[in-house]
Protein backbone atom coordinates (compact mmCIF):
# COMPACT_ATOMS: atom_id res chain seq x y z
CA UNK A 1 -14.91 -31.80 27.33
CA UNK A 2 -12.62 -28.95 26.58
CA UNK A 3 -12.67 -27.04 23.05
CA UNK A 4 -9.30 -26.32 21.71
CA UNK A 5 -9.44 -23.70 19.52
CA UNK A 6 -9.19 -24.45 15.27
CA UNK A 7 -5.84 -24.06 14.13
CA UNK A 8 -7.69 -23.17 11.06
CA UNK A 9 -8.57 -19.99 12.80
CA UNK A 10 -6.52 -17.19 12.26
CA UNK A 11 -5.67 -14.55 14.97
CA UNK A 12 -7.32 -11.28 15.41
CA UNK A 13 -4.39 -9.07 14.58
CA UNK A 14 -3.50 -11.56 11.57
CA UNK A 15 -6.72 -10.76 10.16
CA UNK A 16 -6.31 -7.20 10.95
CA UNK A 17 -3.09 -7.40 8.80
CA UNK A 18 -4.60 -9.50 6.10
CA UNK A 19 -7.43 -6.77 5.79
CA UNK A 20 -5.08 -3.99 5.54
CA UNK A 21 -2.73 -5.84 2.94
CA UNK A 22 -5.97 -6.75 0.28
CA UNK A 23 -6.98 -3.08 1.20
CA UNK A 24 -3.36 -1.50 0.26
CA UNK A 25 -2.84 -4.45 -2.96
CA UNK A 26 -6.42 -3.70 -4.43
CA UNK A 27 -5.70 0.26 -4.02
CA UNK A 28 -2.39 -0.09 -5.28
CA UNK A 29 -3.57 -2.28 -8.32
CA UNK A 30 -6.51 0.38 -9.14
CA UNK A 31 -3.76 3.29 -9.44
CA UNK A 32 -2.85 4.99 -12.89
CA UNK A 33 -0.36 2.93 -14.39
CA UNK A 34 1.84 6.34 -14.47
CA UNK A 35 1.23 6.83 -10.44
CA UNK A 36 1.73 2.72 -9.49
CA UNK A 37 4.85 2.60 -11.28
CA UNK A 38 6.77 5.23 -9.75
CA UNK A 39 5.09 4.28 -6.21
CA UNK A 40 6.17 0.98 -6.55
CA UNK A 41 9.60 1.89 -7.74
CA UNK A 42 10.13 4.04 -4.72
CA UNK A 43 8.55 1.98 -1.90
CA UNK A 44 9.07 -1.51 -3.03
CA UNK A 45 12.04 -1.49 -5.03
CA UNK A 46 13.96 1.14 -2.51
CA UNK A 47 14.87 3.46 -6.24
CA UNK A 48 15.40 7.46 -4.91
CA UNK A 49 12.88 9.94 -6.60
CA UNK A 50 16.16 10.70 -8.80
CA UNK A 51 17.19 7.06 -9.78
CA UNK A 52 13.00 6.91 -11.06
CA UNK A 53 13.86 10.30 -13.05
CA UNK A 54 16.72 9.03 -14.87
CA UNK A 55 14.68 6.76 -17.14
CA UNK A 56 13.18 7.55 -20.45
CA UNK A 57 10.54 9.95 -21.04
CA UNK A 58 10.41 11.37 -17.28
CA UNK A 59 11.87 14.07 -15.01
CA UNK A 60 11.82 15.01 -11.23
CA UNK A 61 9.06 16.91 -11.14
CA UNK A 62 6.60 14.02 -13.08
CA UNK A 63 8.00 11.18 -10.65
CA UNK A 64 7.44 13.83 -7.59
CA UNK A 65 4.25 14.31 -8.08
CA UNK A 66 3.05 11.00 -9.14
CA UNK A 67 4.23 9.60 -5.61
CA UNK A 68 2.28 12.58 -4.01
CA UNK A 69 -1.05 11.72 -6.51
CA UNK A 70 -0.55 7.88 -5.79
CA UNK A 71 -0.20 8.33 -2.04
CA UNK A 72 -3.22 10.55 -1.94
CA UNK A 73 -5.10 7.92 -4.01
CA UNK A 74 -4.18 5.28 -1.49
CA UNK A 75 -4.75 7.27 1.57
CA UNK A 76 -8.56 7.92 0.21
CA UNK A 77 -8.83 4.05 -0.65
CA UNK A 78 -8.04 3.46 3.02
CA UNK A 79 -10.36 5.90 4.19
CA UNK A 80 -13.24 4.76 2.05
CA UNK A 81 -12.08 1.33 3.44
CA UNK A 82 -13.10 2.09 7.02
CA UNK A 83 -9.44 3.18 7.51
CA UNK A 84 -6.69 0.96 9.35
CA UNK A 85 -7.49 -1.04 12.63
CA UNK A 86 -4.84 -0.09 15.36
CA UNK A 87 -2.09 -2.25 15.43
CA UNK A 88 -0.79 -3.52 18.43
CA UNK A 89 1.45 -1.07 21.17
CA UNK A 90 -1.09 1.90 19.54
């Protein structure tokens, strides 16, 4: 008798993705407030480094370095992680 396979099984390189996505939204949650506002203003809500500057309270040089302080932060996570699995055409 043949064995299909589970549909409840999920594919290799959908786990792969799954993995990296709680990696990134656990590293992104466990940022400074001050660094995963600005990086989530610039990545996810497409704001410039200069739209981010224009509010309240802080300038160029604050958002600018927060994205470089949150992006280090987030690389480490991933490293400490085990890093990213290659994704396909790599």
């Amino acid at each position: 008798m043949r064995r299909w396979p589970s549909p409840l099984r999920r594919h290799p390189r959908r786990s792969a993705e799954d993995r990296q996505r709680r990696i990134l939204v656990r590293a992104i949650r466990r940022l400074p407030r001050d660094y995963r506002d600005v990086f989530v203003l610039h990545r996810f809500a497409g704001m410039s480094l200069e739209q981010i500057a224009e509010h309240p309270g802080i300038d160029q040089q604050a958002v600018e370095t927060r994205l470089t302080e949150a992006l280090v932060r987030l690389s480490r996570a991933v490293d400490e992680a085990g890093g990213w699995e290659p994704s396909e055409g790599q």
